[in-house]
Protein backbone atom coordinates (compact mmCIF):
# COMPACT_ATOMS: atom_id res chain seq x y z
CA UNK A 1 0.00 0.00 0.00
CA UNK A 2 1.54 3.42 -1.02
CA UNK A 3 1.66 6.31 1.52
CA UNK A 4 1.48 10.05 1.02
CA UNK A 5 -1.16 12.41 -1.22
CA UNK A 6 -1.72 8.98 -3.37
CA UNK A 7 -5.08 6.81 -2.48
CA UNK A 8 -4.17 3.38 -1.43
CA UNK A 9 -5.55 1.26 -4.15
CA UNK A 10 -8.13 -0.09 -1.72
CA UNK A 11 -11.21 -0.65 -3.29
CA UNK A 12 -13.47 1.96 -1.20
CA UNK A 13 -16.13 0.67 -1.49
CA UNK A 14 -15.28 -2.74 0.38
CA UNK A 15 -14.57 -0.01 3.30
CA UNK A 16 -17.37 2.14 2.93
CA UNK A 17 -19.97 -0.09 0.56
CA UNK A 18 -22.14 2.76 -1.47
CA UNK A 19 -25.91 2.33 -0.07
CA UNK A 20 -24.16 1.39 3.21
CA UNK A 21 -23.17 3.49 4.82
CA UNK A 22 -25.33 5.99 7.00
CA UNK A 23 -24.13 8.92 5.59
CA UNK A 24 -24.30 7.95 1.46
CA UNK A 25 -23.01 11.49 0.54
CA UNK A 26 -20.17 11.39 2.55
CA UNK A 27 -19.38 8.49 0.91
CA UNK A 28 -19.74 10.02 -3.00
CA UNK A 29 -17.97 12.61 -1.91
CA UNK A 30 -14.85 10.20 -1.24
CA UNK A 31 -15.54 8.60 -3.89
CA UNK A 32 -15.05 11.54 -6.11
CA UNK A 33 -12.16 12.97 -4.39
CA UNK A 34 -11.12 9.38 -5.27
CA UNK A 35 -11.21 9.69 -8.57
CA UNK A 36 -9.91 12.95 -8.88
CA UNK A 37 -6.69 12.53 -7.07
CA UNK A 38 -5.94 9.44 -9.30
CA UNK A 39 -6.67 11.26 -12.32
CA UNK A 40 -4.39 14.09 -11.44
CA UNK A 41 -2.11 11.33 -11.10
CA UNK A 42 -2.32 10.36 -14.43
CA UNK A 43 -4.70 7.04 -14.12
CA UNK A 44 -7.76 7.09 -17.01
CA UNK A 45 -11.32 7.14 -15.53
CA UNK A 46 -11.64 3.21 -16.83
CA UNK A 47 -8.26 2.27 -15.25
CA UNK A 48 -9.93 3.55 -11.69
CA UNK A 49 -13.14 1.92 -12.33
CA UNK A 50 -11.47 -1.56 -12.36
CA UNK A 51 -10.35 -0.86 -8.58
CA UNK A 52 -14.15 -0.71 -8.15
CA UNK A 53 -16.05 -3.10 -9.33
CA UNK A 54 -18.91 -2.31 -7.16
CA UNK A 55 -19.67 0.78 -8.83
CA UNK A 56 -22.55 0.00 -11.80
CA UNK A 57 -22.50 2.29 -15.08
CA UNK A 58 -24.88 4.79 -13.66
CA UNK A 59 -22.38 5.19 -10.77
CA UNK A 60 -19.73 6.01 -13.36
CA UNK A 61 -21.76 8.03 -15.51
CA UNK A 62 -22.78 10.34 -12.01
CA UNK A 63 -18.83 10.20 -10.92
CA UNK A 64 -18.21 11.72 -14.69
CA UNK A 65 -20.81 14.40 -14.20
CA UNK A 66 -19.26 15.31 -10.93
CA UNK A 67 -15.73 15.39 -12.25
CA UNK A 68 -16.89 17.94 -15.37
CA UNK A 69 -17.75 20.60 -13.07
């Protein structure tokens, strides 16, 4: 597992499972942040997606959305 400003490649969501936890937005918003620190890092959207296979294609569709604004 890496250290520093990088996410550990942990899937998230076998930490916090989307729908699961009590506070659902707090978990998007990880999610996201997710996402956007890796791609900042240089990793495509579809190379992060296979770290999380929970997420369906409307989750990655919304996480898109987010990330465009």
């Amino acid at each position: 597992m890496e250290t520093g400003n990088k996410i550990p490649r942990l899937c998230l969501s076998a930490v916090i499972p989307i729908g699961a936890c009590k506070n659902e937005a707090l978990t998007w918003k990880i999610m996201v942040r997710a996402f956007r620190i890796r791609i900042k890092n240089g990793e495509s959207i579809e190379d992060i997606a296979e770290d999380y296979p929970a997420l369906t294609t409307d989750d990655l569709e919304a996480i898109k959305e987010e990330l465009e604004k």
